[in-house]
C-alpha atoms as a PDB file:
ATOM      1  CA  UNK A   1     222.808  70.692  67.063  1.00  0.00           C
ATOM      2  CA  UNK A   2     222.475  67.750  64.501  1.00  0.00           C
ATOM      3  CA  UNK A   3     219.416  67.576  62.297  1.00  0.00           C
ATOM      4  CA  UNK A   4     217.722  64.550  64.437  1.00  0.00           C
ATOM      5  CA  UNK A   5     217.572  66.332  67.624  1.00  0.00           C
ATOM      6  CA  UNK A   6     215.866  69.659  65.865  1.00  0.00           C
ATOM      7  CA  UNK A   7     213.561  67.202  64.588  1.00  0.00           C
ATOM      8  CA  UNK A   8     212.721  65.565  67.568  1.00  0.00           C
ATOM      9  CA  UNK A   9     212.195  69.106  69.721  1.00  0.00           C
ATOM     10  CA  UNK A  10     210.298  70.229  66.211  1.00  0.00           C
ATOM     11  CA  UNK A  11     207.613  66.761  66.947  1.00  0.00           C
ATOM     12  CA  UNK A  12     207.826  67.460  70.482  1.00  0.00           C
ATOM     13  CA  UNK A  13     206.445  71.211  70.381  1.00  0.00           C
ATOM     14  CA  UNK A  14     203.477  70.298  68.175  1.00  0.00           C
ATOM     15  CA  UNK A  15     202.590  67.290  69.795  1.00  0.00           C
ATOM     16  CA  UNK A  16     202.436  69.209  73.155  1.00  0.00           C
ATOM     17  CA  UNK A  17     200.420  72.095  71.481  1.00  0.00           C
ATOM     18  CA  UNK A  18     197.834  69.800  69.595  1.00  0.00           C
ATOM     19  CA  UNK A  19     197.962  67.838  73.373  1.00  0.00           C
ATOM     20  CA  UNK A  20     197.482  71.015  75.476  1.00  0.00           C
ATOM     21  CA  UNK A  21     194.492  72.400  72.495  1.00  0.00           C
ATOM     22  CA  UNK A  22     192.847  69.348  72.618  1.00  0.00           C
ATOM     23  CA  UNK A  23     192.539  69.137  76.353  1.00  0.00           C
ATOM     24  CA  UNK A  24     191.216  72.321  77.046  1.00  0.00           C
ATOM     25  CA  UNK A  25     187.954  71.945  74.161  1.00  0.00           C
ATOM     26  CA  UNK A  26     187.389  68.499  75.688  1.00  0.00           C
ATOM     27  CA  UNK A  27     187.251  70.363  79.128  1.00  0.00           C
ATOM     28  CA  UNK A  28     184.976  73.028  77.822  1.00  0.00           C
ATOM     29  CA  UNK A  29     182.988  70.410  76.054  1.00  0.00           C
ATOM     30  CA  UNK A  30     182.514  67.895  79.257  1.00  0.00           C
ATOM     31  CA  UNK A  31     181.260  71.639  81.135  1.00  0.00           C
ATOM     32  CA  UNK A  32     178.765  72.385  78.460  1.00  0.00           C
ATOM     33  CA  UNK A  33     177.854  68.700  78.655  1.00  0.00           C
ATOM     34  CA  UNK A  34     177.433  68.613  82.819  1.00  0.00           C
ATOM     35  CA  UNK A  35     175.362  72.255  82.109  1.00  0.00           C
ATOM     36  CA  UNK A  36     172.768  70.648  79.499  1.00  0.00           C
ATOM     37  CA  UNK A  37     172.491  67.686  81.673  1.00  0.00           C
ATOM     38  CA  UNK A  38     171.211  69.943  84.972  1.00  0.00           C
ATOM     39  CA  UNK A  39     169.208  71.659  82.574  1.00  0.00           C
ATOM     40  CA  UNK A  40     167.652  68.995  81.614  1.00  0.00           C
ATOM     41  CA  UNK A  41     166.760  67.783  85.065  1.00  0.00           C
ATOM     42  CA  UNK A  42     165.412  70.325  86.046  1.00  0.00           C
ATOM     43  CA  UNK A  43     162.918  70.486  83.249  1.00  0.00           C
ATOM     44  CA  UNK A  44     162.019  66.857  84.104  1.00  0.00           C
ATOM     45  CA  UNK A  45     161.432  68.207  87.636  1.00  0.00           C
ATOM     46  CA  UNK A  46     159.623  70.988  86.892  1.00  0.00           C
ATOM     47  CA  UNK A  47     157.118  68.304  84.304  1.00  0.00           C
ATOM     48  CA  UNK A  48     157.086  66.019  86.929  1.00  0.00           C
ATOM     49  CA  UNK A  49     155.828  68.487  89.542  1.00  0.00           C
ATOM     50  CA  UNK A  50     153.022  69.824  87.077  1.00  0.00           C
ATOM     51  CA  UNK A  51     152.079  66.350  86.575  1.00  0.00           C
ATOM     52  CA  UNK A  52     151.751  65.516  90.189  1.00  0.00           C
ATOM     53  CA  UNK A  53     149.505  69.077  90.594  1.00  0.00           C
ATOM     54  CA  UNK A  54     147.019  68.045  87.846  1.00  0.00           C
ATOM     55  CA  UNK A  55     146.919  64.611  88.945  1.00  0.00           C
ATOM     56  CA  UNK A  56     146.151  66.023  93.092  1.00  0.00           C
ATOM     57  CA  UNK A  57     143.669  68.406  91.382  1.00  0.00           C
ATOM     58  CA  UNK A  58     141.605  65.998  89.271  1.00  0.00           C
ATOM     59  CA  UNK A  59     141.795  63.273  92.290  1.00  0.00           C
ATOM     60  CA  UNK A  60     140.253  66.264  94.470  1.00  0.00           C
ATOM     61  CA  UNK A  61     137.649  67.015  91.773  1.00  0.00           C
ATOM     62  CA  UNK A  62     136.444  63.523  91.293  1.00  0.00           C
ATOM     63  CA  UNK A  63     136.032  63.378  95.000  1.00  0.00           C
ATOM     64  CA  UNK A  64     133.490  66.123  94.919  1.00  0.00           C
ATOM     65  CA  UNK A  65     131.510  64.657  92.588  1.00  0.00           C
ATOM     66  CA  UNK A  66     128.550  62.635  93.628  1.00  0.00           C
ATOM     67  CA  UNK A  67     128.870  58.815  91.896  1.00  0.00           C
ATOM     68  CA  UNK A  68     126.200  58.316  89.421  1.00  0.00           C
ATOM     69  CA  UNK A  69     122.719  58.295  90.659  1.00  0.00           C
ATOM     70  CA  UNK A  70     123.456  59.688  94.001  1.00  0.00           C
ATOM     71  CA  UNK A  71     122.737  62.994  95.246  1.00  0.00           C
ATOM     72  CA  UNK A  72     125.009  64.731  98.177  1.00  0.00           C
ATOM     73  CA  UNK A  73     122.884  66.298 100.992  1.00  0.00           C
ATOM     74  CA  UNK A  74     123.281  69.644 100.027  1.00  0.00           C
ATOM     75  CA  UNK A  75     121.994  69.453  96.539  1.00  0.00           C
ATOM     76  CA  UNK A  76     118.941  67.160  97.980  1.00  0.00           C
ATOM     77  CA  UNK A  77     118.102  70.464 100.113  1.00  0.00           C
ATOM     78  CA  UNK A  78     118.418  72.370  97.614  1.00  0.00           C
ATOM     79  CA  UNK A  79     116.472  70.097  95.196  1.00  0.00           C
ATOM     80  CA  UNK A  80     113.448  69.661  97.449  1.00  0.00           C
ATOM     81  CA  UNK A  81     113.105  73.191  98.147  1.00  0.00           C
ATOM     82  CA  UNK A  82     112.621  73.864  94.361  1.00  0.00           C
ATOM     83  CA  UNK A  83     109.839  71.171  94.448  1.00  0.00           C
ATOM     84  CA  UNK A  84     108.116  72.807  97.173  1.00  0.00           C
ATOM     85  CA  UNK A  85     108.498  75.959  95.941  1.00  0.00           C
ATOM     86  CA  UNK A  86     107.191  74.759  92.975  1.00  0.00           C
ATOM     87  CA  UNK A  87     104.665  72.534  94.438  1.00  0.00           C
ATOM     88  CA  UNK A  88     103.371  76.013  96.681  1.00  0.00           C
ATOM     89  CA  UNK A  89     103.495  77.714  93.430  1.00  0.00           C
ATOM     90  CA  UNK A  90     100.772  75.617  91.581  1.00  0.00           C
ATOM     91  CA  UNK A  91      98.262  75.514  95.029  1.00  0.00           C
ATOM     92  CA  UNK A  92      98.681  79.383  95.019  1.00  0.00           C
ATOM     93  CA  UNK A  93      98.160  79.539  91.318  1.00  0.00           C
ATOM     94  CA  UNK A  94      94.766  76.964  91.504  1.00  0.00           C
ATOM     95  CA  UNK A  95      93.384  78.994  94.778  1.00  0.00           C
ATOM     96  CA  UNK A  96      93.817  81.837  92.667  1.00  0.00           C
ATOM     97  CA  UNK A  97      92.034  80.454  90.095  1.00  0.00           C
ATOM     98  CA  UNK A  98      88.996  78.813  91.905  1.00  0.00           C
ATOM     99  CA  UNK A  99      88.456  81.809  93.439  1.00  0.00           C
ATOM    100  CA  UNK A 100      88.051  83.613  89.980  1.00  0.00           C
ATOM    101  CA  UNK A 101      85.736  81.310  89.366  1.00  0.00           C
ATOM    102  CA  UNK A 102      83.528  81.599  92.562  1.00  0.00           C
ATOM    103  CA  UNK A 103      83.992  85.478  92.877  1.00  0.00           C
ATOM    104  CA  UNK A 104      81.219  86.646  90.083  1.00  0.00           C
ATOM    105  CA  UNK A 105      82.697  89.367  87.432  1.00  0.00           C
ATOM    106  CA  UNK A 106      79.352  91.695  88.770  1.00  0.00           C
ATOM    107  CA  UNK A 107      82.222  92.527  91.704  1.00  0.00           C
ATOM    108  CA  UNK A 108      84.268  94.618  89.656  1.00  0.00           C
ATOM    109  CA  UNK A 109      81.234  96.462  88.390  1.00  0.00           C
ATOM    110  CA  UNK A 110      79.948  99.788  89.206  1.00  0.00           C
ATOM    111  CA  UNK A 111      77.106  98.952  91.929  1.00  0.00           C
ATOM    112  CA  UNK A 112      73.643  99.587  90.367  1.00  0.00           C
ATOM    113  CA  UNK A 113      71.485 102.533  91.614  1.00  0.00           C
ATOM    114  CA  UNK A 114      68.660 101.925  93.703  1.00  0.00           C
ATOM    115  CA  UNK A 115      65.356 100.833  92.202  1.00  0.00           C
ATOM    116  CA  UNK A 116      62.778 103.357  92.386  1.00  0.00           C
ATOM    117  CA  UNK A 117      59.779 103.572  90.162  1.00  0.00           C
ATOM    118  CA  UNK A 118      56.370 104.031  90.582  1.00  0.00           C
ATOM    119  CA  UNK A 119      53.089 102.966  89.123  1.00  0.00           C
ATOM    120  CA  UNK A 120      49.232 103.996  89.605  1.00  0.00           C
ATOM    121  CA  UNK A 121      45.932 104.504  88.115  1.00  0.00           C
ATOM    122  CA  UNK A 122      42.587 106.161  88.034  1.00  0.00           C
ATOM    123  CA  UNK A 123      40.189 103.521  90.660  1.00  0.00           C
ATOM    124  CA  UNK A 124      37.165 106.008  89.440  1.00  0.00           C
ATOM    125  CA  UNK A 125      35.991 108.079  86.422  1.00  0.00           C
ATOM    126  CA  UNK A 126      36.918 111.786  86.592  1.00  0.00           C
ATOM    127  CA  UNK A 127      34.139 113.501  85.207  1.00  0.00           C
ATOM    128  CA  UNK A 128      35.125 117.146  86.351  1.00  0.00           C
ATOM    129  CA  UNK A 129      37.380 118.233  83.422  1.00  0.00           C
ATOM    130  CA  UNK A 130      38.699 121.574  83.743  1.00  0.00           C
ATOM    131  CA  UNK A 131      41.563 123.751  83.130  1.00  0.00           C
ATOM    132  CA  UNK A 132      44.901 123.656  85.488  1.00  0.00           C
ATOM    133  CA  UNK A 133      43.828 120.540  87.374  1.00  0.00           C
ATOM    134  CA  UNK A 134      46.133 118.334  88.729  1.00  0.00           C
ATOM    135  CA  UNK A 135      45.115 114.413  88.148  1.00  0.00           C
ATOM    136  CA  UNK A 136      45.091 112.335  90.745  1.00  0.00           C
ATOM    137  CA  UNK A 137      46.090 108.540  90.132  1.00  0.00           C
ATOM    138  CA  UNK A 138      44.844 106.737  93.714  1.00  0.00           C
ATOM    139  CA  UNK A 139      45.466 103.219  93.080  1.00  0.00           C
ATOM    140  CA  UNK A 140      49.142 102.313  93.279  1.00  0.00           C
ATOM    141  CA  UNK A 141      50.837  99.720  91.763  1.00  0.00           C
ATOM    142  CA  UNK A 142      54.363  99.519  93.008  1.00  0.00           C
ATOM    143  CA  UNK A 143      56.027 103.032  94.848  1.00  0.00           C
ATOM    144  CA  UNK A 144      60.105 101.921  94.965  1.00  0.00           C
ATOM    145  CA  UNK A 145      61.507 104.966  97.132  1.00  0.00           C
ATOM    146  CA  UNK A 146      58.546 106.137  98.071  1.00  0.00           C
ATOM    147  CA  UNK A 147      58.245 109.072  95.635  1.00  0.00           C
ATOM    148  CA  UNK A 148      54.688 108.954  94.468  1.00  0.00           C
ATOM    149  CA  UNK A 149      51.843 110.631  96.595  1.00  0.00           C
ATOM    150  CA  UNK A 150      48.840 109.239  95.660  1.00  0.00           C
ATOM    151  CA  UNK A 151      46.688 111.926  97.291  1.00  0.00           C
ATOM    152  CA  UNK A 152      48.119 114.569  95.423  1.00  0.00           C
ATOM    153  CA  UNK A 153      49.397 113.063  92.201  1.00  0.00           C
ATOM    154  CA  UNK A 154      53.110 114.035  92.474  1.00  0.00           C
ATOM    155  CA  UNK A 155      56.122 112.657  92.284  1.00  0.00           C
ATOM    156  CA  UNK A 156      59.214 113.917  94.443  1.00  0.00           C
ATOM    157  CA  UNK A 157      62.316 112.697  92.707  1.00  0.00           C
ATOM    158  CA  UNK A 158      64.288 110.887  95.554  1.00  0.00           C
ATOM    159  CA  UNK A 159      67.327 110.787  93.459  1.00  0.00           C
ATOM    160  CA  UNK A 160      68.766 112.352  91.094  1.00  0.00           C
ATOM    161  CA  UNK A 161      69.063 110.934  87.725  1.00  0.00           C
ATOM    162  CA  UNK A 162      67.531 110.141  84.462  1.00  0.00           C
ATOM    163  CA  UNK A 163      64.249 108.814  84.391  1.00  0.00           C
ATOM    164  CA  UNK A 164      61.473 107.433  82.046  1.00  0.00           C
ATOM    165  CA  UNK A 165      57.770 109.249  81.913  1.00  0.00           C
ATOM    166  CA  UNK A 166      54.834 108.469  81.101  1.00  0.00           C
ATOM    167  CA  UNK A 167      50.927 108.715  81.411  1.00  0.00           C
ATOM    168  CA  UNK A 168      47.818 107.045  80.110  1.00  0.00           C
ATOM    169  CA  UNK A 169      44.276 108.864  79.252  1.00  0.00           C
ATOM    170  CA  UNK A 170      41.481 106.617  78.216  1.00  0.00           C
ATOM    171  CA  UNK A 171      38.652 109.359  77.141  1.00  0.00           C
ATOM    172  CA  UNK A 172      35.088 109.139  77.336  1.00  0.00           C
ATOM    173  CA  UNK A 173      33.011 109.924  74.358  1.00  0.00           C
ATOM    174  CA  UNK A 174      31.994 113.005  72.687  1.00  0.00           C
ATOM    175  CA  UNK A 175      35.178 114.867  74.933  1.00  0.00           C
ATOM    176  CA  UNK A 176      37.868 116.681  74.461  1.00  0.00           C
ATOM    177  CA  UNK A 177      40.661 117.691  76.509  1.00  0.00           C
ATOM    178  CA  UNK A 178      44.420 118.485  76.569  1.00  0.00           C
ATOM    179  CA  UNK A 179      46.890 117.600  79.506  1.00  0.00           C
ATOM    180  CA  UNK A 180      50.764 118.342  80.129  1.00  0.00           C
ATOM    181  CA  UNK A 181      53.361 116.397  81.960  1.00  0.00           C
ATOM    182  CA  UNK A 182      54.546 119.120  84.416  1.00  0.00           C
ATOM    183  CA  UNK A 183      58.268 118.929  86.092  1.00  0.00           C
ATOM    184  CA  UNK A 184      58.404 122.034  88.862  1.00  0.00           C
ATOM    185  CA  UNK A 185      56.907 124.511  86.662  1.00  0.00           C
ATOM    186  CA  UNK A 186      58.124 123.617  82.902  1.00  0.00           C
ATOM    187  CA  UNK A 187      56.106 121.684  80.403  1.00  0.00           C
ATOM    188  CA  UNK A 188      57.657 118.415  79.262  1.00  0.00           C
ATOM    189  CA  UNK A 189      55.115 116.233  77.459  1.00  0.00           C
ATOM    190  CA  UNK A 190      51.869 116.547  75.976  1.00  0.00           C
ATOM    191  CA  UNK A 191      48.952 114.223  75.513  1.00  0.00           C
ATOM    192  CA  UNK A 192      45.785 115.892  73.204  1.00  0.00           C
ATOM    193  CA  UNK A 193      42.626 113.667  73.186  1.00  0.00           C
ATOM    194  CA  UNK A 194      39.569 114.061  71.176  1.00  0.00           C
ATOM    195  CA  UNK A 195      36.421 111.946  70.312  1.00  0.00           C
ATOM    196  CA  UNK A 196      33.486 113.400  68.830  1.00  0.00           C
ATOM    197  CA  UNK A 197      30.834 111.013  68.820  1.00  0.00           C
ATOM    198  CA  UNK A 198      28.990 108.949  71.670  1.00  0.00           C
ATOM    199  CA  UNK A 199      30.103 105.698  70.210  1.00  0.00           C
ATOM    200  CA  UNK A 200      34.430 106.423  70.616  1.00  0.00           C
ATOM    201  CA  UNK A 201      36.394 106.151  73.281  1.00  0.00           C
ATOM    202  CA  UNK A 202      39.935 107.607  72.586  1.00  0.00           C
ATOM    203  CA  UNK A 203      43.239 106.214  74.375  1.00  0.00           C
ATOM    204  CA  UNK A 204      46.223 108.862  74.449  1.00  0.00           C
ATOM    205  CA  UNK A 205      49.846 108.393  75.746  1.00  0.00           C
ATOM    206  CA  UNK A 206      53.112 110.482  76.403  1.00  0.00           C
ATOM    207  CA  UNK A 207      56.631 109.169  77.243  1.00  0.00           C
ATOM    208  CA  UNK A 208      59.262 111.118  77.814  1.00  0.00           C
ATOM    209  CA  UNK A 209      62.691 110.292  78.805  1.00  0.00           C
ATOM    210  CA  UNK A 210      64.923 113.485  80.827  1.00  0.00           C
ATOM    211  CA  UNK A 211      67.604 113.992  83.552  1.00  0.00           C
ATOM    212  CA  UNK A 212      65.639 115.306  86.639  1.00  0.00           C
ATOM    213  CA  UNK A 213      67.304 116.488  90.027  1.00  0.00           C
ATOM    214  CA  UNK A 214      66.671 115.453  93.419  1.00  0.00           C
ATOM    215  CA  UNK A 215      63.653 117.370  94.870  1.00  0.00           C
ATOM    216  CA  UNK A 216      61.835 118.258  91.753  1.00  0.00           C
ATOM    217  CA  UNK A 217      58.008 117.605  91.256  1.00  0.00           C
ATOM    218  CA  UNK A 218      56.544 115.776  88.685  1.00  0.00           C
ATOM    219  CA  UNK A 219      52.795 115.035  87.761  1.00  0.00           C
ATOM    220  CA  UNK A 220      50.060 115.306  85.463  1.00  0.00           C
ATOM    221  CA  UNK A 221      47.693 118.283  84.813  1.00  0.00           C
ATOM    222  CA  UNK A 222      45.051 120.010  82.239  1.00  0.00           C
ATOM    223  CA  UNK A 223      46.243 122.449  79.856  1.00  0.00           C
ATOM    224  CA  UNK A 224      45.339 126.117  80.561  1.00  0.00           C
ATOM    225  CA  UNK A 225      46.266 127.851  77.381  1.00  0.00           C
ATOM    226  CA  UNK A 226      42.425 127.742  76.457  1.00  0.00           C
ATOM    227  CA  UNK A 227      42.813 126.390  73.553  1.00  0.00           C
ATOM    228  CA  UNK A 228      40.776 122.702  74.677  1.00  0.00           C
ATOM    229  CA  UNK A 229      37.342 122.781  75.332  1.00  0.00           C
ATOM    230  CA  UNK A 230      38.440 120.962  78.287  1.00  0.00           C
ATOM    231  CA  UNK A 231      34.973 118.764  77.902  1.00  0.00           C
ATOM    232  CA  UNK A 232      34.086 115.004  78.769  1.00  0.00           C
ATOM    233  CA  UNK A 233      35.415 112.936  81.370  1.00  0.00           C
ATOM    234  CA  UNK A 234      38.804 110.822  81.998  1.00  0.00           C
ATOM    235  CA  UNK A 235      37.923 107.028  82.595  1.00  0.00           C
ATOM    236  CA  UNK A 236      38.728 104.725  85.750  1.00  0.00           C
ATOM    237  CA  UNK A 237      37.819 101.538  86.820  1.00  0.00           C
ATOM    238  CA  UNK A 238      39.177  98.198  86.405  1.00  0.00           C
ATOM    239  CA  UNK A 239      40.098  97.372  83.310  1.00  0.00           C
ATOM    240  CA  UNK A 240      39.683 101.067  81.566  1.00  0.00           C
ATOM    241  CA  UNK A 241      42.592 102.658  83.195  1.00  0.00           C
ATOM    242  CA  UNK A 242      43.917 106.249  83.226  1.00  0.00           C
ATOM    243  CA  UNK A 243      47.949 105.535  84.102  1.00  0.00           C
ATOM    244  CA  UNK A 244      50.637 107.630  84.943  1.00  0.00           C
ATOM    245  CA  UNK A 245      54.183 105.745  85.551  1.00  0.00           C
ATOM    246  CA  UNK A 246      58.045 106.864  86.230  1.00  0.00           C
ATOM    247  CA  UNK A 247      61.467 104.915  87.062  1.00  0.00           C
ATOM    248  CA  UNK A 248      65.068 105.717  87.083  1.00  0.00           C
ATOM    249  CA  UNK A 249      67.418 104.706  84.274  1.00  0.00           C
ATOM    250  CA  UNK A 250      70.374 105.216  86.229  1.00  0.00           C
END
């Protein structure tokens, strides 16, 4: 075998190798280049097809929404029924209020007692002063509740409570007597009157203010401790009065 011919088969061998290498990476190559190409459509498909959701989804949403200035017919419903709710509101709220207004604030207050209270005088001069006499006032003034007796000169207490007292004695001269305001049996007030001379006429008064009970008898009688004289004379007529009065606080 001459020298040529090894060198022939020598250029032969390598050029078939370096052929044969070089075919198989451009195969492998055109694969990985057919693999990034699907890849790559199938992003595009998968962008495309987002696309196309967002799009359907804000096409949808604009549908929905009423153009400017209008107002569908369910938000009109629900509109006007907030007016007239509101609208009822502010008629409940004034009727309400005028009727504050006419309703007087005495409403909510306790409810007064009942007036009672009497009032009477002497029509006549007593001249008969002695001890342990009840006094008699005749003439009545006012008798609320019907408590006062003028015949007897008591007063029944229709209701119990606390109540105001109190009794006039105009004196006639040159007398002297003491009296008690009497409540069942006790003692309460006092009234001392004394005028020594023929020329002096001597006004006396007690008040007293007490919680009496239902029932109880009040009036106006002469001391019997003995320590008055017990002399002279109480005055009545028209405008020299002997008094004896009483009402109810509450």
């Amino acid at each position: 075998m001459n020298l040529s011919y090894l060198a022939v088969l020598y250029l032969f061998q390598a050029y078939t190798s370096y052929a044969f290498h070089e075919s198989h990476e451009l195969k492998e190559l055109k694969l990985l280049i057919v693999e990034q190409s699907r890849r790559l459509d199938e992003i595009v498909e998968e962008l495309t097809s987002d696309a196309r959701i967002k799009e359907h989804k804000e096409t949808e949403f604009e549908k929905n929404q009423p153009s400017e200035g209008y107002i569908n017919d369910t938000e009109a419903v629900r509109v006007n029924d907030r007016l007239s709710d509101t609208r009822h509101g502010m008629e409940r709220s004034n009727d309400d209020d005028r009727k504050r207004l006419l309703v007087p604030a005495a409403t909510t207050v306790t409810p007064r007692p009942p007036v009672i209270a009497f009032s009477a005088y002497m029509s006549k001069t007593e001249y008969h002063v002695v001890d342990h006499k009840i006094l008699t006032f005749d003439a009545v003034q006012i008798n609320e509740g019907n408590g006062y007796n003028k015949h007897t000169g008591s007063f029944i207490v229709p209701q119990s409570g606390v109540y105001v007292f109190t009794y006039t004695l105009l004196i006639y001269s040159n007398s002297e007597v003491c009296t008690d305001l009497i409540i069942n049996d006790s003692i309460y007030g006092q009234v001392y009157g004394y005028s020594g001379s023929l020329d002096v006429r001597q006004t006396a008064t007690s008040i007293v203010v007490l919680r009496v009970n239902q029932g109880d008898t009040v009036f106006v009688r002469t001391a019997s401790d003995g320590a008055c004289g017990q002399t002279g004379a109480f005055y009545g007529d028209t405008w020299r009065r002997s008094a004896f009065a009483g009402w109810l606080l509450g």
